[in-house]
C-alpha atoms as a PDB file:
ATOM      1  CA  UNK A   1     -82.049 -11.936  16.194  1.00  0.00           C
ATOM      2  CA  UNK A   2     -85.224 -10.292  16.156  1.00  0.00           C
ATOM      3  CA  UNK A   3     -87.088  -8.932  13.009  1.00  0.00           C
ATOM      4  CA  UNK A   4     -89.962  -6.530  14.433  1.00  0.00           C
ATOM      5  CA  UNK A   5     -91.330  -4.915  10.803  1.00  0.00           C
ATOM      6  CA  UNK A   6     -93.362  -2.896  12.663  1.00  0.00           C
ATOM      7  CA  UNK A   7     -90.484  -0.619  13.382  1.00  0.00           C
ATOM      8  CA  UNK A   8     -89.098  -0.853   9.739  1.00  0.00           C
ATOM      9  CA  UNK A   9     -89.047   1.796   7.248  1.00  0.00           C
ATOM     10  CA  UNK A  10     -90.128   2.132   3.677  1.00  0.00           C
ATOM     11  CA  UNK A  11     -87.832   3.832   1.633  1.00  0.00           C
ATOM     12  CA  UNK A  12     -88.697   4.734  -2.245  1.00  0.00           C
ATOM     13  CA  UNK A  13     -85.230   5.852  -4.155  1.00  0.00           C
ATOM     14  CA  UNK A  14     -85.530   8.170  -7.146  1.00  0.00           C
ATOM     15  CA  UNK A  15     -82.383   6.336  -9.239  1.00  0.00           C
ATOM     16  CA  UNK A  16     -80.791   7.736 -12.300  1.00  0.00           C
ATOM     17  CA  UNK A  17     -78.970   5.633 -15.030  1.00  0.00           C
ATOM     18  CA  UNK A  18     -80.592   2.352 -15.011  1.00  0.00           C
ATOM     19  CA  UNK A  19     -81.624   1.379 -18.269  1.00  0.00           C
ATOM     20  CA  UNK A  20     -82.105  -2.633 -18.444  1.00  0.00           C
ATOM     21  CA  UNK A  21     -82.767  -5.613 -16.244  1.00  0.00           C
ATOM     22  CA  UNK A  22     -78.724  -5.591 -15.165  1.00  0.00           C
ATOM     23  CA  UNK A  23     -79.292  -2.217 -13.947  1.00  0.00           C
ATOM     24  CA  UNK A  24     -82.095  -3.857 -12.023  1.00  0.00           C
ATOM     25  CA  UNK A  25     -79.699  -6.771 -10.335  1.00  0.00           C
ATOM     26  CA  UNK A  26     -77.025  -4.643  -9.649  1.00  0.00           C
ATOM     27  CA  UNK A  27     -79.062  -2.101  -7.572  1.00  0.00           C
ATOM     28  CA  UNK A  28     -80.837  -5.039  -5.867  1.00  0.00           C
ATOM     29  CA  UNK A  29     -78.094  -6.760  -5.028  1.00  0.00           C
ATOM     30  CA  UNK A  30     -76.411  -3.489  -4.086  1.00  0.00           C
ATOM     31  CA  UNK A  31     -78.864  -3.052  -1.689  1.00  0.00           C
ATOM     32  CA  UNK A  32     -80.125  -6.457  -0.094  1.00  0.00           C
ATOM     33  CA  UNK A  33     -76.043  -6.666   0.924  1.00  0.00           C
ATOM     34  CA  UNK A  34     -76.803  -3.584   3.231  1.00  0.00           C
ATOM     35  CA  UNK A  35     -77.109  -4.850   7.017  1.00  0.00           C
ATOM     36  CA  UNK A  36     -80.997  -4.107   8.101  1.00  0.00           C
ATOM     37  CA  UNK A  37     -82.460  -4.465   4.698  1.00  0.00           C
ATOM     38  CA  UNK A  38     -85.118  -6.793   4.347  1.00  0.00           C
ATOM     39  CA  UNK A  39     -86.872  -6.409   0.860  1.00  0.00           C
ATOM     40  CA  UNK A  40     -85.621  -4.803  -2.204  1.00  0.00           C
ATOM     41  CA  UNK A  41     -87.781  -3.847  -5.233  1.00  0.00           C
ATOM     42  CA  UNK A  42     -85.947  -2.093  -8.463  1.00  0.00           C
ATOM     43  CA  UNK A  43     -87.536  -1.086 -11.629  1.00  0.00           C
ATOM     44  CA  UNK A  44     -85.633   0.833 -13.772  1.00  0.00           C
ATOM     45  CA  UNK A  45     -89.025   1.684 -16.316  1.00  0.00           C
ATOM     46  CA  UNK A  46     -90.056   3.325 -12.647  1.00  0.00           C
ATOM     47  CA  UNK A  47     -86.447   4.059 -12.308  1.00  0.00           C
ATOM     48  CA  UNK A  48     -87.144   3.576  -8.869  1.00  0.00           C
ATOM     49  CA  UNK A  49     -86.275   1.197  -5.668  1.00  0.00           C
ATOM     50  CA  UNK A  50     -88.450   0.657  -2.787  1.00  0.00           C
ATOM     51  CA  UNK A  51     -86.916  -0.776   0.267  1.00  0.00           C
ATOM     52  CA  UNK A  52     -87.990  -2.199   3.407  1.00  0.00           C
ATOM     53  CA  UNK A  53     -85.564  -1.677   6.368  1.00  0.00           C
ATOM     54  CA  UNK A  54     -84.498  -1.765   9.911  1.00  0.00           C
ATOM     55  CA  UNK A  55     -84.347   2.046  10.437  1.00  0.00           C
ATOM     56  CA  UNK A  56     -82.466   0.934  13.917  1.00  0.00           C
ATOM     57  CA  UNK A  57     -79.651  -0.041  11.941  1.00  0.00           C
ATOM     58  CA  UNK A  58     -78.990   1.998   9.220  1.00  0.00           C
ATOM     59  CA  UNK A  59     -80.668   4.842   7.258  1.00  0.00           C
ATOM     60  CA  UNK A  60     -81.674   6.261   4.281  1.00  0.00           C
ATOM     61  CA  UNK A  61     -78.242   7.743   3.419  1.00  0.00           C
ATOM     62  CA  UNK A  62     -76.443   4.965   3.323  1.00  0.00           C
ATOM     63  CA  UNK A  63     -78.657   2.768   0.877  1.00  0.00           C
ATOM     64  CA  UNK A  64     -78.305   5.713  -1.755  1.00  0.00           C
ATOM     65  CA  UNK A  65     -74.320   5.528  -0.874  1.00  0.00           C
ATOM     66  CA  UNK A  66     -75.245   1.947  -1.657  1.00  0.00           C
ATOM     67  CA  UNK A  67     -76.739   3.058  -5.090  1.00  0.00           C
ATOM     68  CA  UNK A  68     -74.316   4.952  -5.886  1.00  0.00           C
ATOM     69  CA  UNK A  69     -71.358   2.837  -5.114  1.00  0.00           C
ATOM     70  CA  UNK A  70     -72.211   0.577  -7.733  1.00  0.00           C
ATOM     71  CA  UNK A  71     -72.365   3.650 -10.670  1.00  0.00           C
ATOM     72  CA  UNK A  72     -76.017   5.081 -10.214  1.00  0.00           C
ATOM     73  CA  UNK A  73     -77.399   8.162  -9.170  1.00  0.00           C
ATOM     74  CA  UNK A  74     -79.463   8.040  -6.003  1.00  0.00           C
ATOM     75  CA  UNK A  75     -81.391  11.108  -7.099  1.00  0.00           C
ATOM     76  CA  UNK A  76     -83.932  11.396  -4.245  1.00  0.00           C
ATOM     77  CA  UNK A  77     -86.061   9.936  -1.997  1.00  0.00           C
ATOM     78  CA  UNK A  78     -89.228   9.763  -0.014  1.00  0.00           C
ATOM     79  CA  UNK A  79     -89.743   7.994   3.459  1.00  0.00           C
ATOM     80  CA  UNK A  80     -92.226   6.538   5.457  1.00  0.00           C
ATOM     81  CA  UNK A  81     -92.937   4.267   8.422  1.00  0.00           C
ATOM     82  CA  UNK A  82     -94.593   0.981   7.826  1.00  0.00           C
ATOM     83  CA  UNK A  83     -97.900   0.877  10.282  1.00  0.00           C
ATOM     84  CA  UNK A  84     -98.392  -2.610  11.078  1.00  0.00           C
ATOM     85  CA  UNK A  85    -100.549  -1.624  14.376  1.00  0.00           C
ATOM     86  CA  UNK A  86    -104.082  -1.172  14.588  1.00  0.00           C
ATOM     87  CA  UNK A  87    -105.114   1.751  16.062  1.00  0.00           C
END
């Protein structure tokens, strides 16, 4: 299996309803179980998660599903493609 990161994705989640470190876990763990994901960061003082993924294998919409599976509020989001070539 091959893990090229230059064509992953970085993915910052807007979450509602976290309010502790368990809040935290959940949403990571949440998350890092979703095929294609391959670094999680939640804070819930940001009340944000970034997220590094595999945009070939799944997208956006289904990490907030994620998020919200677990009894948050995936609120919003903003996207962008990691640029690990020099120009």
């Amino acid at each position: 299996m091959s893990t090229d990161v230059g064509r992953d994705q970085l993915a910052l989640i807007k979450i509602e309803g976290m309010h502790c470190h368990k809040c935290e876990q959940a949403i990571q763990k949440a998350l890092s179980q979703q095929p294609g994901v391959h670094e999680v960061e939640v804070d819930f003082n940001s009340g944000q998660a970034s997220v590094l993924y595999d945009r070939d294998v799944l997208g956006v919409a289904q990490l907030m599903e994620a998020v919200n599976a677990v009894g948050y509020h995936a609120a919003g989001f903003t996207q962008r493609q990691t640029d690990k070539a020099s120009h």
